[in-house]
Protein backbone atom coordinates (compact mmCIF):
# COMPACT_ATOMS: atom_id res chain seq x y z
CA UNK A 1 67.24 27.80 -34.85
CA UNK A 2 67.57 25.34 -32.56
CA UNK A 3 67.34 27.34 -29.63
CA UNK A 4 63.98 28.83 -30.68
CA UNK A 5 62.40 25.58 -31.72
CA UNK A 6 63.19 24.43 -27.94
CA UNK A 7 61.40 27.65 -26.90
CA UNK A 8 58.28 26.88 -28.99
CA UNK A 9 57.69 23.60 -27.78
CA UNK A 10 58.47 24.16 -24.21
CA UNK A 11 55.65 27.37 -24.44
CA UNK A 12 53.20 25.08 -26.10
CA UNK A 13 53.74 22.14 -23.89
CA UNK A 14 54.22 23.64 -20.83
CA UNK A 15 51.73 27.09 -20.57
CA UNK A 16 49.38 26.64 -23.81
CA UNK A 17 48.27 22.84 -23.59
CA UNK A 18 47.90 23.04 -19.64
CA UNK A 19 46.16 26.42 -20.12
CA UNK A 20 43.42 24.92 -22.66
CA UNK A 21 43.25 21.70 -20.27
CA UNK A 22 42.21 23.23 -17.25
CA UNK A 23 40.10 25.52 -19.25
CA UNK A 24 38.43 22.64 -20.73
CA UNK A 25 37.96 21.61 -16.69
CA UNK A 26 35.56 24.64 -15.69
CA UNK A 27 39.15 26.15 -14.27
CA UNK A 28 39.17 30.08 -14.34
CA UNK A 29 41.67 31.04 -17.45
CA UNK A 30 42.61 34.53 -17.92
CA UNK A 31 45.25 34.53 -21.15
CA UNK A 32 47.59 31.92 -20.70
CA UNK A 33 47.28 32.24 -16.67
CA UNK A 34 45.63 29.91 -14.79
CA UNK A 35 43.57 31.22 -11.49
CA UNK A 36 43.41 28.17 -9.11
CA UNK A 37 40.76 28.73 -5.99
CA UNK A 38 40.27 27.38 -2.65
CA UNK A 39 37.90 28.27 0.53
CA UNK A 40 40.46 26.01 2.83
CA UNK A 41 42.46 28.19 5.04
CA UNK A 42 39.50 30.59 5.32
CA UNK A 43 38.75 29.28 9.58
CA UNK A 44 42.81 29.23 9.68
CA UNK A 45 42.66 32.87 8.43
CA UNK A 46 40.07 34.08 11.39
CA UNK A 47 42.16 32.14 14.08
CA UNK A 48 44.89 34.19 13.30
CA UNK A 49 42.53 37.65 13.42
CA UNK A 50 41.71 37.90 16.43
CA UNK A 51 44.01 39.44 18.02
CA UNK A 52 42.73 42.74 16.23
CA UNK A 53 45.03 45.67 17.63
CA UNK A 54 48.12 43.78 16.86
CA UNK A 55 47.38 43.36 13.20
CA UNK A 56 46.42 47.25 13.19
CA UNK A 57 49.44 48.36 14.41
CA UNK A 58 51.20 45.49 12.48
CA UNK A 59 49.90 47.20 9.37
CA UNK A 60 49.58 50.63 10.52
CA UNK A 61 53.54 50.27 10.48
CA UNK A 62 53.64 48.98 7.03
CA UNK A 63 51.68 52.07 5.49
CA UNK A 64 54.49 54.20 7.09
CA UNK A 65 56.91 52.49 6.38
CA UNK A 66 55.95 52.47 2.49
CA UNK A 67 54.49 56.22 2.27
CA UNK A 68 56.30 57.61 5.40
CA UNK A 69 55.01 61.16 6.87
CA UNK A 70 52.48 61.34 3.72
CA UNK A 71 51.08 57.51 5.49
CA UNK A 72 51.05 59.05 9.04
CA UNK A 73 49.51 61.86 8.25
CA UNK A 74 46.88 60.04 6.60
CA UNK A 75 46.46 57.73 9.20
CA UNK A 76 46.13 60.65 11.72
CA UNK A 77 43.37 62.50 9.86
CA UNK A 78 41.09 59.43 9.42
CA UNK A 79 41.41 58.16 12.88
CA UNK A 80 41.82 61.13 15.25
CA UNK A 81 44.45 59.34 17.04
CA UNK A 82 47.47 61.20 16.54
CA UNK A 83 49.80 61.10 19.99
CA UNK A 84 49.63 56.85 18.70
CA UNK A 85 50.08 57.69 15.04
CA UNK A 86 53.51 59.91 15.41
CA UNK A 87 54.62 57.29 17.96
CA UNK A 88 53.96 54.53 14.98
CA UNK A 89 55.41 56.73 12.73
CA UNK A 90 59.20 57.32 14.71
CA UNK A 91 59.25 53.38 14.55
CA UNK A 92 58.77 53.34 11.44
CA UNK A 93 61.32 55.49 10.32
CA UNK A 94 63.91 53.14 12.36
CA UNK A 95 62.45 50.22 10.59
CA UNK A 96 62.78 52.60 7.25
CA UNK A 97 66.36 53.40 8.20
CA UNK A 98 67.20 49.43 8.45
CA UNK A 99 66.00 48.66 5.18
CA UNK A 100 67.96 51.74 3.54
CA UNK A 101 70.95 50.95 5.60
CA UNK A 102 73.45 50.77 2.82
CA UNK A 103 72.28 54.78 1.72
CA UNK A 104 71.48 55.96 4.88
CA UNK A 105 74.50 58.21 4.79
CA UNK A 106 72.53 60.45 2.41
CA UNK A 107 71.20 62.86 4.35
CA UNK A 108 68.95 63.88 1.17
CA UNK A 109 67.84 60.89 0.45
CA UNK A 110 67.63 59.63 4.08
CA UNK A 111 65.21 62.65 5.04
CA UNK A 112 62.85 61.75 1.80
CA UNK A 113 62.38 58.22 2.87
CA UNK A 114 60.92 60.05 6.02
CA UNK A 115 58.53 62.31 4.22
CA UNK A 116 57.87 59.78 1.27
CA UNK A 117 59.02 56.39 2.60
CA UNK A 118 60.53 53.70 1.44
CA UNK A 119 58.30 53.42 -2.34
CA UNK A 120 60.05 57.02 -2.69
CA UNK A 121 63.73 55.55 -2.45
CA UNK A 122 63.08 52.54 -4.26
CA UNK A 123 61.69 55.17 -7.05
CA UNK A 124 64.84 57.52 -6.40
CA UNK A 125 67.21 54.33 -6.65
CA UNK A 126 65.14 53.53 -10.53
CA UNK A 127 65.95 56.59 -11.84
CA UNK A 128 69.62 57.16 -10.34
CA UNK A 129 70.34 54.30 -12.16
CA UNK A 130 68.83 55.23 -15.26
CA UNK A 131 71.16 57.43 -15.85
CA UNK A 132 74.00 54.83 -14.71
CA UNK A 133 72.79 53.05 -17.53
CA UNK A 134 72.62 56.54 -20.14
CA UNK A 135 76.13 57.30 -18.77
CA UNK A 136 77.45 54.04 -19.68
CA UNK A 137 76.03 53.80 -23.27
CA UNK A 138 77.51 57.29 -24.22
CA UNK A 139 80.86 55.71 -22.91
CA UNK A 140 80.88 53.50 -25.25
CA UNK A 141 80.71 50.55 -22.07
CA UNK A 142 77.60 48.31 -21.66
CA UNK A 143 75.96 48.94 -18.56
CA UNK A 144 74.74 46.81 -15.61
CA UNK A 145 70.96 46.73 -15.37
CA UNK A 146 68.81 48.04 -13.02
CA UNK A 147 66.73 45.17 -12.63
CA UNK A 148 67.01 41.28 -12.30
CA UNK A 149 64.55 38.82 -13.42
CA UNK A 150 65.26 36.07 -10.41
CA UNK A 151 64.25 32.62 -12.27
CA UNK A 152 64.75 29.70 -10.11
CA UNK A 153 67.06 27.48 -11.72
CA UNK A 154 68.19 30.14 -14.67
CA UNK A 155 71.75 31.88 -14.29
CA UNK A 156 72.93 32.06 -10.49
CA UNK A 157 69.63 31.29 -9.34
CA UNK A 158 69.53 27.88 -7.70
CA UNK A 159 66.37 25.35 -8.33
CA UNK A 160 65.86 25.34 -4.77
CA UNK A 161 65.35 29.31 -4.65
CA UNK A 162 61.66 27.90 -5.52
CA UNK A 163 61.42 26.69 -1.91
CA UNK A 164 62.17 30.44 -0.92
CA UNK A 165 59.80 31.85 -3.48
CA UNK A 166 57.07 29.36 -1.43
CA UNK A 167 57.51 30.81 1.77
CA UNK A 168 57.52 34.22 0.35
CA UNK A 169 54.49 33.96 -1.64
CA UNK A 170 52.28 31.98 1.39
CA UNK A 171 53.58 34.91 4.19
CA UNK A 172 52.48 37.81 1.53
CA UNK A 173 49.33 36.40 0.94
CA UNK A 174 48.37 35.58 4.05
CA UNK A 175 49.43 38.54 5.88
CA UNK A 176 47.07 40.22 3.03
CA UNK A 177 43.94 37.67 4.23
CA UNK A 178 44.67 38.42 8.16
CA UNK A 179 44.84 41.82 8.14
CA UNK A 180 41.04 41.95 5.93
CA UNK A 181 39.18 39.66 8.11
CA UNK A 182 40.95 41.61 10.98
CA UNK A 183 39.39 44.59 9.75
CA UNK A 184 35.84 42.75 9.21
CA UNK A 185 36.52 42.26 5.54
CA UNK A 186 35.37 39.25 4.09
CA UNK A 187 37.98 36.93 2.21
CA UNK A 188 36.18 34.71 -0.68
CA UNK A 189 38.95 32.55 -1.48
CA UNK A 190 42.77 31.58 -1.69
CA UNK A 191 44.48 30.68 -4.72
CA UNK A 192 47.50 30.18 -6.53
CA UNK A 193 47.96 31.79 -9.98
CA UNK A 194 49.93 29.45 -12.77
CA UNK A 195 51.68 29.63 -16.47
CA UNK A 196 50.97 26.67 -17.62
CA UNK A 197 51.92 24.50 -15.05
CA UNK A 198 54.53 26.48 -13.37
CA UNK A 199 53.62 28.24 -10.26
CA UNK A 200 54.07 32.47 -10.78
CA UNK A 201 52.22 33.96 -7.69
CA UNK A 202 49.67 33.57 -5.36
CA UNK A 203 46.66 35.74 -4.23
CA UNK A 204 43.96 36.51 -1.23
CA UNK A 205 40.72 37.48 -2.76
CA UNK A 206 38.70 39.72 -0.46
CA UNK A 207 35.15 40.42 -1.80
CA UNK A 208 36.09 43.63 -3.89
CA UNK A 209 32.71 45.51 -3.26
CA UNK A 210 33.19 45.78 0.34
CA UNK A 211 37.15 46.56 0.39
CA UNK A 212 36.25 49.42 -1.72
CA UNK A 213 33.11 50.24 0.43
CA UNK A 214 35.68 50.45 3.65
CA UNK A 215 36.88 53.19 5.40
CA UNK A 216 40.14 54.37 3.55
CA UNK A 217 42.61 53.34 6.31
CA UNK A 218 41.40 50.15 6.76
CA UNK A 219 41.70 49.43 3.03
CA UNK A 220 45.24 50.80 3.28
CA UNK A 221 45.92 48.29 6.21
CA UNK A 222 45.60 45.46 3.83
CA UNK A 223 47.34 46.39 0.71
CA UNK A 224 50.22 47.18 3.51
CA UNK A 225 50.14 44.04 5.43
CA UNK A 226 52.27 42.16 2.62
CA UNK A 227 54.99 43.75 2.33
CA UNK A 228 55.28 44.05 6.06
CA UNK A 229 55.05 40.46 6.69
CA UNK A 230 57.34 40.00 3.55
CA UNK A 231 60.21 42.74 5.75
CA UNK A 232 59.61 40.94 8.71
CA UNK A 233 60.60 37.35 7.31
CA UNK A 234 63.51 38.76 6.06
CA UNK A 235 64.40 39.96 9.14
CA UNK A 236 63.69 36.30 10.90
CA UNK A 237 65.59 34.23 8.26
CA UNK A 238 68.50 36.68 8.10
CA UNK A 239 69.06 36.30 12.23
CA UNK A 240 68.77 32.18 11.36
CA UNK A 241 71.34 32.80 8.51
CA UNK A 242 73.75 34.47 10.82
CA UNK A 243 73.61 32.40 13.85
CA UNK A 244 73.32 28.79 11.53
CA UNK A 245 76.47 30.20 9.40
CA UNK A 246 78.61 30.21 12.46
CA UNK A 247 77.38 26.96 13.77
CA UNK A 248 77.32 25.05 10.44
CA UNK A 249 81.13 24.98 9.70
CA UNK A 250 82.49 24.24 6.16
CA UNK A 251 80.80 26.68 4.00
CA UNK A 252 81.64 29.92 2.02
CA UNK A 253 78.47 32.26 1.32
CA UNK A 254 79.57 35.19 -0.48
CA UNK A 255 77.93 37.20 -3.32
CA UNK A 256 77.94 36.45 -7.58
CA UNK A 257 76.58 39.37 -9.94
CA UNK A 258 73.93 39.04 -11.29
CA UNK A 259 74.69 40.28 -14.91
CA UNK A 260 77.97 39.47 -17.04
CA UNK A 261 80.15 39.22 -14.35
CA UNK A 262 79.85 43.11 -13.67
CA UNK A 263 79.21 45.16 -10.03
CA UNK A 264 75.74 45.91 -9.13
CA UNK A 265 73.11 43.51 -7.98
CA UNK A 266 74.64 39.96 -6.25
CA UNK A 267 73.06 37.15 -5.87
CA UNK A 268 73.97 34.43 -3.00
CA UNK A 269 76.18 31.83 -3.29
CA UNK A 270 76.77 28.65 -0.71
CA UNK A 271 79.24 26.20 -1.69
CA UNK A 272 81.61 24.26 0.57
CA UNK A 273 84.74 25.97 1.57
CA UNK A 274 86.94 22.72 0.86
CA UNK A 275 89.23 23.77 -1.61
CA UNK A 276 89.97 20.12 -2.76
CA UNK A 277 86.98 20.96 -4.17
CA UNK A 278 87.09 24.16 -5.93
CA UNK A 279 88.36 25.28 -8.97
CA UNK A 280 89.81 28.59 -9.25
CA UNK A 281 89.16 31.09 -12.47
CA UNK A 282 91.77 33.50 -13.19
CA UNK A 283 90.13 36.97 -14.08
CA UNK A 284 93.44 39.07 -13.73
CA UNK A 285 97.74 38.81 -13.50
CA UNK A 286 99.42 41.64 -12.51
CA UNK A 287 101.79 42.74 -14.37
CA UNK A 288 105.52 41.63 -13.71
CA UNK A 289 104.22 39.19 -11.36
CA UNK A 290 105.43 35.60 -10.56
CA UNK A 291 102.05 34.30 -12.03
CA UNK A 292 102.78 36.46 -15.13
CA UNK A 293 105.96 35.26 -15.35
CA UNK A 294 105.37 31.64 -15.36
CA UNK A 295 102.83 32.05 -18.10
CA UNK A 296 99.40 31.94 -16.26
CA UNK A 297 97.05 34.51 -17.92
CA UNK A 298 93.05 35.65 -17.85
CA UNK A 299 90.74 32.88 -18.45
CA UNK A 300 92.95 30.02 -17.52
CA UNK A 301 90.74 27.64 -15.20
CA UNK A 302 93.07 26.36 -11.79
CA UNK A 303 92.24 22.59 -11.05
CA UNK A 304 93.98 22.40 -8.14
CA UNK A 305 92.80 25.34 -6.25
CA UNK A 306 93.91 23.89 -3.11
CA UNK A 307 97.36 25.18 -3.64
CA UNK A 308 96.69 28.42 -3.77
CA UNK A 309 95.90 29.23 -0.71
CA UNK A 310 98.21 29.92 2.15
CA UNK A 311 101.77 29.92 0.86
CA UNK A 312 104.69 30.88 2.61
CA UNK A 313 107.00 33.81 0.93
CA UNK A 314 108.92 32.09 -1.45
CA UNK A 315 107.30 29.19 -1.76
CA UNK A 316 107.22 27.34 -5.06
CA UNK A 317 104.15 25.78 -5.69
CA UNK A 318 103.07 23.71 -8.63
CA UNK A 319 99.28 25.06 -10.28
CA UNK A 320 97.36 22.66 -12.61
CA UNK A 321 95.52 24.84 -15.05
CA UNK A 322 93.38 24.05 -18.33
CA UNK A 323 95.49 20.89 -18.13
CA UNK A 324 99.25 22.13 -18.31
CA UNK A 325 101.37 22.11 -15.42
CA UNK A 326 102.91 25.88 -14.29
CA UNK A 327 105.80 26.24 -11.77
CA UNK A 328 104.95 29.79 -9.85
CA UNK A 329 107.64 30.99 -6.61
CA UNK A 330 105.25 33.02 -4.44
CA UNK A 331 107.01 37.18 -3.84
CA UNK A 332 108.02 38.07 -0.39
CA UNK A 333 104.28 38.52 0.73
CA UNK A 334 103.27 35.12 -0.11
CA UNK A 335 101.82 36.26 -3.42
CA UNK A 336 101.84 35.27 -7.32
CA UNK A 337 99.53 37.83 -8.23
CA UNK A 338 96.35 36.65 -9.44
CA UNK A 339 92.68 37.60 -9.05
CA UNK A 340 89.56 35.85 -9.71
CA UNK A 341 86.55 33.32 -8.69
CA UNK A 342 85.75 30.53 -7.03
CA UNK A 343 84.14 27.63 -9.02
CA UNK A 344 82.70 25.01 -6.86
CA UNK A 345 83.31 21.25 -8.24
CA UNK A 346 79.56 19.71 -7.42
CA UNK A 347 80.66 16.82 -8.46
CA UNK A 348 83.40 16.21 -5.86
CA UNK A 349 80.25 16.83 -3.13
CA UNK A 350 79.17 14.44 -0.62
CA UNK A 351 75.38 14.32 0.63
CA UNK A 352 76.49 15.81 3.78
CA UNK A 353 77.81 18.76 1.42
CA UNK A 354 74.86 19.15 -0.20
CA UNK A 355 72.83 19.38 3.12
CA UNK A 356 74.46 22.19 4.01
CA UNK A 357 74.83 23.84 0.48
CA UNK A 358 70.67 23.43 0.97
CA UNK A 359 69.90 24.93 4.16
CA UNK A 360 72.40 27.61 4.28
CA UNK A 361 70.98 28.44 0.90
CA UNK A 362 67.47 28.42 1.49
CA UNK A 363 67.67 30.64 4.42
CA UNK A 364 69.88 33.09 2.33
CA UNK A 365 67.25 32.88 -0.63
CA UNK A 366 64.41 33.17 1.63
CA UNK A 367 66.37 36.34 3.10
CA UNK A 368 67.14 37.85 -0.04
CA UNK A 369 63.20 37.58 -1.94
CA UNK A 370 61.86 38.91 1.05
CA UNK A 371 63.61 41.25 1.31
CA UNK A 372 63.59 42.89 -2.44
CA UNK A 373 59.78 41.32 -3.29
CA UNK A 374 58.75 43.53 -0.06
CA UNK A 375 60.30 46.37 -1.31
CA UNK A 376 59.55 46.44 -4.76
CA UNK A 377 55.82 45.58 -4.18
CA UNK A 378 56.03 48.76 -2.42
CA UNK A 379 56.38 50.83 -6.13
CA UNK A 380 53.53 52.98 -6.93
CA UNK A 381 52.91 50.53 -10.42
CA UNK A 382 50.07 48.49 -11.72
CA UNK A 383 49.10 44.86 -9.89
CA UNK A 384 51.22 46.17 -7.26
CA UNK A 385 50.35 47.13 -3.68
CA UNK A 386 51.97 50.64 -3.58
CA UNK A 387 49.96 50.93 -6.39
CA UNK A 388 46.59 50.86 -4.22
CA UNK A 389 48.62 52.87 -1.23
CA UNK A 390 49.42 55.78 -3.54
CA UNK A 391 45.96 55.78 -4.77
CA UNK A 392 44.28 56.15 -1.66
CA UNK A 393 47.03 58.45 -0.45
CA UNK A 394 46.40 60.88 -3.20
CA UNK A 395 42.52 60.40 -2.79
CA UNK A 396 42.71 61.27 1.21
CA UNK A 397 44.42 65.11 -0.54
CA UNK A 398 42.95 65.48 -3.79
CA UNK A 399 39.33 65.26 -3.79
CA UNK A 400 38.45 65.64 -7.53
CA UNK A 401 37.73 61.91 -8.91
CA UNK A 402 39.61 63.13 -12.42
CA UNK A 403 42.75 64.81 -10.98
CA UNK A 404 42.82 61.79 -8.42
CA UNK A 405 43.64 59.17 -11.27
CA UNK A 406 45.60 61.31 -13.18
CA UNK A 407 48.35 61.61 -10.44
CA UNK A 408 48.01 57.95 -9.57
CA UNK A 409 48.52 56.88 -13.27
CA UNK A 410 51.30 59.49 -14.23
CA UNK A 411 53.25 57.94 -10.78
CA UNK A 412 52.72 54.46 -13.17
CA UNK A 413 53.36 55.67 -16.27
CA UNK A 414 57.00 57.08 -15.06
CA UNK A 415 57.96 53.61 -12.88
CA UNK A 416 57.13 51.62 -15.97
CA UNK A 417 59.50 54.20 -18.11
CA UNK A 418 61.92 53.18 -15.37
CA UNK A 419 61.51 49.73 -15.29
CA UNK A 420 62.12 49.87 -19.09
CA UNK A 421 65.03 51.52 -19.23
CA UNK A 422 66.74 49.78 -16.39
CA UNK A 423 65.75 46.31 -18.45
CA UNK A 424 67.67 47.50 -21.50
CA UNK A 425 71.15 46.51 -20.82
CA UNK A 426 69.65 42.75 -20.55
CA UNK A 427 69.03 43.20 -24.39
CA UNK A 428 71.43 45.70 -25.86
C-alpha cells in the first residue's frame, strides 16, 4: 500500500502538476507530455548542410542499411543513378554485417538482412524470441524477456546513463534536421519533449506540408539520417571505450543481465577491479568440493573477496562470509569450487575511483543506446522512423492508396503483437 501511495504522489507531483503548470504558461501540452520549442540551432543546422553530397550519401547509406536491396532498389528507380546506388548498397551490407555480427553465421538470416536489411532482423530476432518465451512457459520455467525498458537510475541502469541518453537524443535529432535542410526542407523548430519534468525524447520539426510534398527519396533521406548518425556514434564511442579501457588501468567492465539474474540481454557494468573492495556472491558449490565441505553454500555474501583470488594448490585460506568465519584448503588446481558475482563496495571508493567508474561508464552507455536506440528505431512501428521508411517503401511498389496502408499498418500491428509478448515475462 505503501508502495502505490509513493507511486501516486510521485505521478501527481512530478508529470501532472508540471503538466497543468506549463499548460497554464501558453506551453504546448499533449496528455501529460510536454512539447518544449526552440528556433536556436536553426543557422547551426544550415552550417552543417552544406556540404550537400555528403549528407546524401550519409543517408543514402542509412536507407540501405535499414531496408537493404528493397532501399537500393528504391533509391535506383527514383534517381536513375544506379552504377552509385549498388556501389552504396555493397557498403551497406558490410556496415549491415557489423551490426549483425554476433548472427552473421546464419547464412539465412545473414542473406535476409541483404534483401530486407537490418528492420528485417531486428523483426526476425522479435519473433524468434517469442517463441523463447512460449517455449519456456510450457516448461513450466519463467522466461527472459525480449525487451528491456533502460531507466536511468532503475535496476542496473546507472543515473549517469542519462548523460548517454543526452548525447544520443541531440545526434538523432540533429542528424534528422541536417539531412532536411540538406535536402531544401525547411526545419520550424527544435524541441525537447517532457513527462512532467523529466526529459523522455527530443524532436526536429520540419514543416510537415513540404516533407510530404518532396520527392520520395529525399523524404526517405531524413527519416534515415537518425539512426545512421545514432550507428555511427556507437561506432566512435566504442573505439574510445577500447583504447581508454587499456589506458585507464584499475577497472573491470563486464556485462549484468538485465532480468532476474537470467542469460539474455546484459547491461554494462564498470566498477574498480580492487578486490579490497569487492564483495563476492556465491551463486553455486560444487558438489564434494572444499567450499562444500567447509560449509559455504548459495547465497552466502564473501566480505573479503580479496582472498579469493589467486591461491596456490593447497592453500588454506580463511573466507569471511555473512559474518562467520570458514576455513577452505584450495584442491590441487588452486580451487574451492565456487561460482558467482562480483559486488562492488561503493562505499570503500575514492573520488579518483569514481572518475573512472564515470568515464569508462559513460562511454560504454553512450556505446550501448546507440547502438540498440539506432536499431530499434529502425522497426517498421508507429512514432518510429522505419515506420515512415516502410511506408514509402511499400508506396514506391504498391500504387493503390488503400492496399498501401494496409501493408504498412499490418507490418505495425504484428511488431506491436511482438513487442507485447516479448514484455510479458516482466509481468508474469
Amino acid at each position: 500500500m505503501d508502495g502505490l501511495i509513493t507511486l501516486v504522489s510521485g505521478v501527481i507531483l512530478l508529470v501532472l502538476l508540471p503538466a497543468w503548470f506549463f499548460k497554464r504558461r501558453g506551453v504546448e501540452v499533449q496528455g501529460v507530455l510536454v512539447l518544449l520549442r526552440t528556433k536556436r540551432g536553426l543557422r547551426f543546422l544550415d552550417g552543417l548542410a552544406v556540404r550537400r553530397r555528403a549528407w546524401m550519401f550519409f543517408s543514402d547509406l542509412g536507407i540501405m542499411v535499414s531496408l537493404g536491396l528493397v532501399g537500393a532498389v528504391v533509391l535506383g528507380r527514383r534517381t536513375g543513378k544506379w552504377a552509385r546506388v549498388l556501389a552504396e548498397y555493397a557498403l551497406s551490407t558490410c556496415i549491415s554485417s557489423v551490426l549483425i555480427l554476433p548472427f552473421a553465421g546464419n547464412l539465412p538470416l545473414s542473406l535476409a538482412v541483404m534483401s530486407f536489411g537490418v528492420s528485417f532482423f531486428i523483426l526476425a530476432a522479435l519473433a524468434q524470441n517469442t517463441l523463447l518465451i512460449v517455449q519456456g512457459y510450457f516448461s513450466g520455467a519463467r522466461p527472459a524477456p525480449g525487451v528491456v525498458p533502460i531507466i536511468p537510475g532503475t535496476g542496473n541502469v546507472p543515473l549517469y546513463a542519462v548523460l548517454s541518453l543526452a548525447v544520443l537524443l541531440a545526434v538523432h535529432e540533429t542528424a534528422h534536421g541536417v539531412v532536411a535542410r540538406a535536402e531544401r526542407i525547411r526545419v520550424k523548430s527544435l524541441g525537447l519533449l517532457l513527462l512532467g519534468i523529466v526529459p523522455v525524447g527530443a524532436f526536429t520539426e520540419p514543416d510537415e506540408d513540404q516533407l510530404n510534398r518532396t520527392r520520395r527519396e529525399k523524404r526517405m533521406r531524413v527519416y534515415a539520417a537518425g539512426s545512421m548518425a545514432n550507428f555511427v556514434t556507437a561506432a566512435v564511442f566504442f573505439l574510445v571505450l577500447a583504447a581508454s579501457a587499456s589506458v585507464v588501468q584499475g577497472y573491470l567492465i563486464y556485462g549484468v543481465p538485465a532480468f532476474d539474474g537470467q542469460k539474455g540481454a546484459m547491461l554494462p557494468m564498470v566498477i574498480s577491479a580492487d578486490p579490497a573492495k569487492q564483495d563476492y556472491l556465491i551463486q553455486f558449490v560444487e558438489q564434494g568440493s572444499p567450499a562444500e565441505k567447509a560449509g559455504l553454500r548459495p547465497g552466502m555474501i564473501v566480505e573479503n573477496a580479496e582472498t579469493l583470488f589467486n591461491k596456490r594448490p593447497g592453500e588454506t585460506i580463511t573466507l569471511v562470509a555473512n559474518g562467520t568465519k570458514f576455513t577452505v584448503t584450495a584442491d590441487a588446481k588452486g580451487m574451492i569450487g565456487v561460482t558467482g558475482s562480483i559486488i562492488p563496495e561503493y562505499d570503500k571508493y575514492s573520488p579518483g575511483d569514481w572518475a573512472g567508474v564515470l568515464f569508462l561508464g559513460f562511454l560504454a552507455w553512450t556505446f550501448l543506446l546507440n547502438y540498440l536506440v539506432g536499431m530499434v528505431n529502425l522497426l517498421p512501428f508507429v512514432m518510429l522512423d522505419g515506420y515512415k521508411l516502410a511506408e514509402d517503401a511499400v508506396s514506391e511498389f504498391v500504387k493503390n492508396k488503400k492496399t498501401r496502408k494496409l501493408v504498412t499498418r499490418a507490418l505495425a500491428a504484428i511488431v506491436g503483437l511482438l513487442l507485447i509478448l516479448n514484455a510479458v515475462p516482466w509481468f508474469f
